[in-house]
C-alpha atoms as a PDB file:
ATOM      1  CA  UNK A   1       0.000   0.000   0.000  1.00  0.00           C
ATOM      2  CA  UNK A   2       1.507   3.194  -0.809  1.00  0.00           C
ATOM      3  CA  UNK A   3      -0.192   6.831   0.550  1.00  0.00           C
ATOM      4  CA  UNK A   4       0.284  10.498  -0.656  1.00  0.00           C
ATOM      5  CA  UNK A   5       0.713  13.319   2.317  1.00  0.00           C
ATOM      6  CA  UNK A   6       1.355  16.466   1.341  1.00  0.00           C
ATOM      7  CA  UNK A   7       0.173  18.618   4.357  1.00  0.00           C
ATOM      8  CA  UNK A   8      -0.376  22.261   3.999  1.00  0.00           C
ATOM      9  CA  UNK A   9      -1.397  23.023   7.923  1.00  0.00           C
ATOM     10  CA  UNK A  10      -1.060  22.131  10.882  1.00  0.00           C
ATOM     11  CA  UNK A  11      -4.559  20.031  11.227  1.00  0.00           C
ATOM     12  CA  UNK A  12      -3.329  18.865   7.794  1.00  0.00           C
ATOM     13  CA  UNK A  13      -0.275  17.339   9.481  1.00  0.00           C
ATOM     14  CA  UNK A  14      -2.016  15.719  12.125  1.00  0.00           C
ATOM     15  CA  UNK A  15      -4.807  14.320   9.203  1.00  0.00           C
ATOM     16  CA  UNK A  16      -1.637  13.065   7.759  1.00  0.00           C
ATOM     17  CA  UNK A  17      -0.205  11.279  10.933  1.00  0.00           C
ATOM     18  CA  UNK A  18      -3.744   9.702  11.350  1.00  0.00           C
ATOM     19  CA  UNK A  19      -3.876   8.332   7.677  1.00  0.00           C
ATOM     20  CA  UNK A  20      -0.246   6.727   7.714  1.00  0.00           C
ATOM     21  CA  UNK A  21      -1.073   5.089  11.221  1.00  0.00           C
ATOM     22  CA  UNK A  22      -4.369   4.126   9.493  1.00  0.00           C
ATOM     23  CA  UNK A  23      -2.881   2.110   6.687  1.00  0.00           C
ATOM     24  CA  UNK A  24       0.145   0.470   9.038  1.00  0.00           C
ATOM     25  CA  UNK A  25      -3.532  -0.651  11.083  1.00  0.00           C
ATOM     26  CA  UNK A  26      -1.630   1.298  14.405  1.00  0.00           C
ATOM     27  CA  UNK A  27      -4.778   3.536  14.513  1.00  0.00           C
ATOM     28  CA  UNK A  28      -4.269   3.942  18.207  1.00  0.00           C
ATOM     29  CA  UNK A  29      -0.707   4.660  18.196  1.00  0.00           C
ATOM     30  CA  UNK A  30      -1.739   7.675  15.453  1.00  0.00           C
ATOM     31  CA  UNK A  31      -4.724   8.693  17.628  1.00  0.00           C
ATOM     32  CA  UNK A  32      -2.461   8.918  20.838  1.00  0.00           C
ATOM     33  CA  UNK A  33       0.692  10.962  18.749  1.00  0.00           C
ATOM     34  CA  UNK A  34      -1.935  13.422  17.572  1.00  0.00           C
ATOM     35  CA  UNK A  35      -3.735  14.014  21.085  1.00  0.00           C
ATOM     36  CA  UNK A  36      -0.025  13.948  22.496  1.00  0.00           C
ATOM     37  CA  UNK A  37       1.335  16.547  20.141  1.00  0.00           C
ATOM     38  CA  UNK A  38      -1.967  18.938  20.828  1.00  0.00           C
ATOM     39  CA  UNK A  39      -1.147  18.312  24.122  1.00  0.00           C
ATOM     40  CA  UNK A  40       1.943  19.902  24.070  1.00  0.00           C
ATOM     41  CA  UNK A  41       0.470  22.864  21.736  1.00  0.00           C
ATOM     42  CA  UNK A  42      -1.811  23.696  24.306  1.00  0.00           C
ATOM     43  CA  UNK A  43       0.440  24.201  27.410  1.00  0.00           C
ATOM     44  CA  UNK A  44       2.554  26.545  25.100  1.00  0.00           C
ATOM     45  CA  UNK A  45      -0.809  28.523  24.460  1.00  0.00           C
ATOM     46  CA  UNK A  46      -1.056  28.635  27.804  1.00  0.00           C
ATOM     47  CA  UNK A  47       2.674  29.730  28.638  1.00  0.00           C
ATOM     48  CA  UNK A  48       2.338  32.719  25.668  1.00  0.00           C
ATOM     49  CA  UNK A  49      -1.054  33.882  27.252  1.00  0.00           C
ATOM     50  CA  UNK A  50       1.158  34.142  30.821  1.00  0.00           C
ATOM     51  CA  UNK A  51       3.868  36.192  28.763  1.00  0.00           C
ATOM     52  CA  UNK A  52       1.473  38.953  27.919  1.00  0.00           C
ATOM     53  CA  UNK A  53       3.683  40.358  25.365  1.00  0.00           C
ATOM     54  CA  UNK A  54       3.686  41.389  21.961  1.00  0.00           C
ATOM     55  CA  UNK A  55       4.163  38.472  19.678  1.00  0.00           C
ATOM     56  CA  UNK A  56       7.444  38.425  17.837  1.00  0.00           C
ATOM     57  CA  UNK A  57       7.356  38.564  14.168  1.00  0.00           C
ATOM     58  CA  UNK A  58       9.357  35.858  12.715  1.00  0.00           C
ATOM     59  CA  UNK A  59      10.368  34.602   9.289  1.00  0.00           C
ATOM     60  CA  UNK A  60      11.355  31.098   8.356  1.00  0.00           C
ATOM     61  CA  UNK A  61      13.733  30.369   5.634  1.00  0.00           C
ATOM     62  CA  UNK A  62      13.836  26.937   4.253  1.00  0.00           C
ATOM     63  CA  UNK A  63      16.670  27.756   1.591  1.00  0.00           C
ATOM     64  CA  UNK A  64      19.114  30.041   1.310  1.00  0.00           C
ATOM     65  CA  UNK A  65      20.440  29.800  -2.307  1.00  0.00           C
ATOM     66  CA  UNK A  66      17.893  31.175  -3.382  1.00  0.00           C
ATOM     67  CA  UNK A  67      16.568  32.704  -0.220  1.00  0.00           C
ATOM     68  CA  UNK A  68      12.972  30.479   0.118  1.00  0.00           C
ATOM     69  CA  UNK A  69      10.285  31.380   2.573  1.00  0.00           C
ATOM     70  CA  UNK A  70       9.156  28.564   4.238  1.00  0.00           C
ATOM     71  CA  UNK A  71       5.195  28.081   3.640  1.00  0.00           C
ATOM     72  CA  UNK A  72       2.541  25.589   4.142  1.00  0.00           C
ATOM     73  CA  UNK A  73       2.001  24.709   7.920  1.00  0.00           C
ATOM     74  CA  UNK A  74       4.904  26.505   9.312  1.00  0.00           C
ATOM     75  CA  UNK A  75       2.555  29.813   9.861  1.00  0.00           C
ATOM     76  CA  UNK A  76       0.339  27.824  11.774  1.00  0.00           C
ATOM     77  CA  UNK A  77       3.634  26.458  14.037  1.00  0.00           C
ATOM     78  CA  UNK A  78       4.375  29.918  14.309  1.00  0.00           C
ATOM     79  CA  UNK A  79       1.178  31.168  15.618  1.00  0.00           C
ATOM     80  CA  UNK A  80       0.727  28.416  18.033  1.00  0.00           C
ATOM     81  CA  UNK A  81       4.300  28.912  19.726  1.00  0.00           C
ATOM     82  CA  UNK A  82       3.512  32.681  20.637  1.00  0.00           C
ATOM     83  CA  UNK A  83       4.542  34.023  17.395  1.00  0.00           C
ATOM     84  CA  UNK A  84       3.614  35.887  13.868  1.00  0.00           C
ATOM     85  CA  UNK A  85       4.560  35.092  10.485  1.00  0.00           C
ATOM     86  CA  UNK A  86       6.745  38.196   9.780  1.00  0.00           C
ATOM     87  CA  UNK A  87       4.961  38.102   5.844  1.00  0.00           C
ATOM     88  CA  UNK A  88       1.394  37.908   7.716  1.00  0.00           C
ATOM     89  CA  UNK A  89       1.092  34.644   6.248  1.00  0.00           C
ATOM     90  CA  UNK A  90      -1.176  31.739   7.037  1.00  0.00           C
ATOM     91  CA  UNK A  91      -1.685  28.029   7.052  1.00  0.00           C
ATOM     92  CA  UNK A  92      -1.823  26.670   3.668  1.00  0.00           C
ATOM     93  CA  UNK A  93      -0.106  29.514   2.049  1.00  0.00           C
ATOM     94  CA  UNK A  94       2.834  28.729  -0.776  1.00  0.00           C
ATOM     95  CA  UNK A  95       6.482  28.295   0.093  1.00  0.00           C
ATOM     96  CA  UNK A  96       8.056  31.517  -2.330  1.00  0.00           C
ATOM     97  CA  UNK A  97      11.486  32.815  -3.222  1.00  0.00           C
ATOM     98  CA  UNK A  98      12.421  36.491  -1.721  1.00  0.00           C
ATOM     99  CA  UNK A  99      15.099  39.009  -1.730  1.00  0.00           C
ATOM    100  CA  UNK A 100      16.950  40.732   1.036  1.00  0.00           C
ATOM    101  CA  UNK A 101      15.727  43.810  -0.177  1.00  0.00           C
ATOM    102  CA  UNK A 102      12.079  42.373   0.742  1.00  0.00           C
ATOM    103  CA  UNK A 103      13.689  40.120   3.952  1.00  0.00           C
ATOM    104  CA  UNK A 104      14.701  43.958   5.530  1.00  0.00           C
ATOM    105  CA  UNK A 105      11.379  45.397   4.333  1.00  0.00           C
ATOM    106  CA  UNK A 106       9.434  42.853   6.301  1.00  0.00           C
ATOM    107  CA  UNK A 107      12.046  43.801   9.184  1.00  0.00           C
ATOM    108  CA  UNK A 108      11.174  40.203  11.664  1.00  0.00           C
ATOM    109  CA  UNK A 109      12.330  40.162  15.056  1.00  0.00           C
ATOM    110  CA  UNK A 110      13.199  36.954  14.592  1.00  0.00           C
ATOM    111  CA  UNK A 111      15.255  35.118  11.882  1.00  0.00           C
ATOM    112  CA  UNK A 112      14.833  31.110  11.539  1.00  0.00           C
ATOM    113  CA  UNK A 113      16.611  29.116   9.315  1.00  0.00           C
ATOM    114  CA  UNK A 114      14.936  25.407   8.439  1.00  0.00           C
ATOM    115  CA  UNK A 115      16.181  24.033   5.792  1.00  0.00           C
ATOM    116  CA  UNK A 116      13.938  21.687   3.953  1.00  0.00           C
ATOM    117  CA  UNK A 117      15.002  18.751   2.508  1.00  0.00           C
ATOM    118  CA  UNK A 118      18.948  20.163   2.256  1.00  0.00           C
ATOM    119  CA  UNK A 119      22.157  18.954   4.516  1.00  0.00           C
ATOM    120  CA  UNK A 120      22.788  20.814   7.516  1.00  0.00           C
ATOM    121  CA  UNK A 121      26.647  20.915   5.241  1.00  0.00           C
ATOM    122  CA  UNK A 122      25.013  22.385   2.470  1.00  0.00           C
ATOM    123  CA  UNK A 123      22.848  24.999   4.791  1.00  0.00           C
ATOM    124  CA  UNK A 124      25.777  25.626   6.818  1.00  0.00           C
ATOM    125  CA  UNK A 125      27.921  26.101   3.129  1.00  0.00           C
ATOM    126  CA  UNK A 126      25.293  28.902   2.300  1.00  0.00           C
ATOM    127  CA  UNK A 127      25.582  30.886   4.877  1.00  0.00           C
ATOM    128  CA  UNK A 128      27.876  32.823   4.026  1.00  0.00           C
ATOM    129  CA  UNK A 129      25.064  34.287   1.219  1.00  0.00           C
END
């Protein structure tokens, strides 16, 4: 049996856990990941609400040569651990190429690089860009 995920939130992700425990028939285990992992989304709400500070806007790059936003369900991440998408961007939305020029324009507090789907060699080899 072979299964297509391609998640574009963050309740897409957790569909996709529950269909690839579905078809390894480990329902359960899926059902208890998911309910574990919202777990652990929910005491960070709670933590942020405690904070009572502004959120910090923060961009995720997935690539660096070219410089690639990261997109999909990382705006939901984002939002659930205290934070804003520095682009105002939500769940679902496209992963695109910038600039700098538009990187300083969008001026985030925060800077994250996650590479997707590159070696932490090759990310650490372009950061020197």
């Amino acid at each position: 049996t072979c299964i297509q995920v391609a998640p574009t939130t963050l309740e897409g992700v957790f569909d996709s856990i529950r269909d690839i425990a579905t078809t390894l028939h480990v329902e359960k285990v899926g059902n208890q990941l998911v309910n574990t992992l919202r777990g652990r989304l929910k005491r960070v709400k709670v933590m942020v609400e405690k904070l009572n500070s502004p959120r910090p806007r923060v961009l995720s790059l997935e690539g660096l040569a070219p410089l690639c936003m990261g997109g999909n369900w990382l705006p939901d991440l984002k939002r659930a651990a205290g934070c804003d998408d520095a682009f105002e961007e939500t769940g679902g939305c496209s992963a695109r190429i910038l600039c700098w020029k538009e990187i300083q324009q969008a001026d985030p507090d925060i800077l994250m690089i996650s590479p997707c789907s590159a070696s932490p060699a090759r990310t650490l080899n372009e950061l020197h860009l």
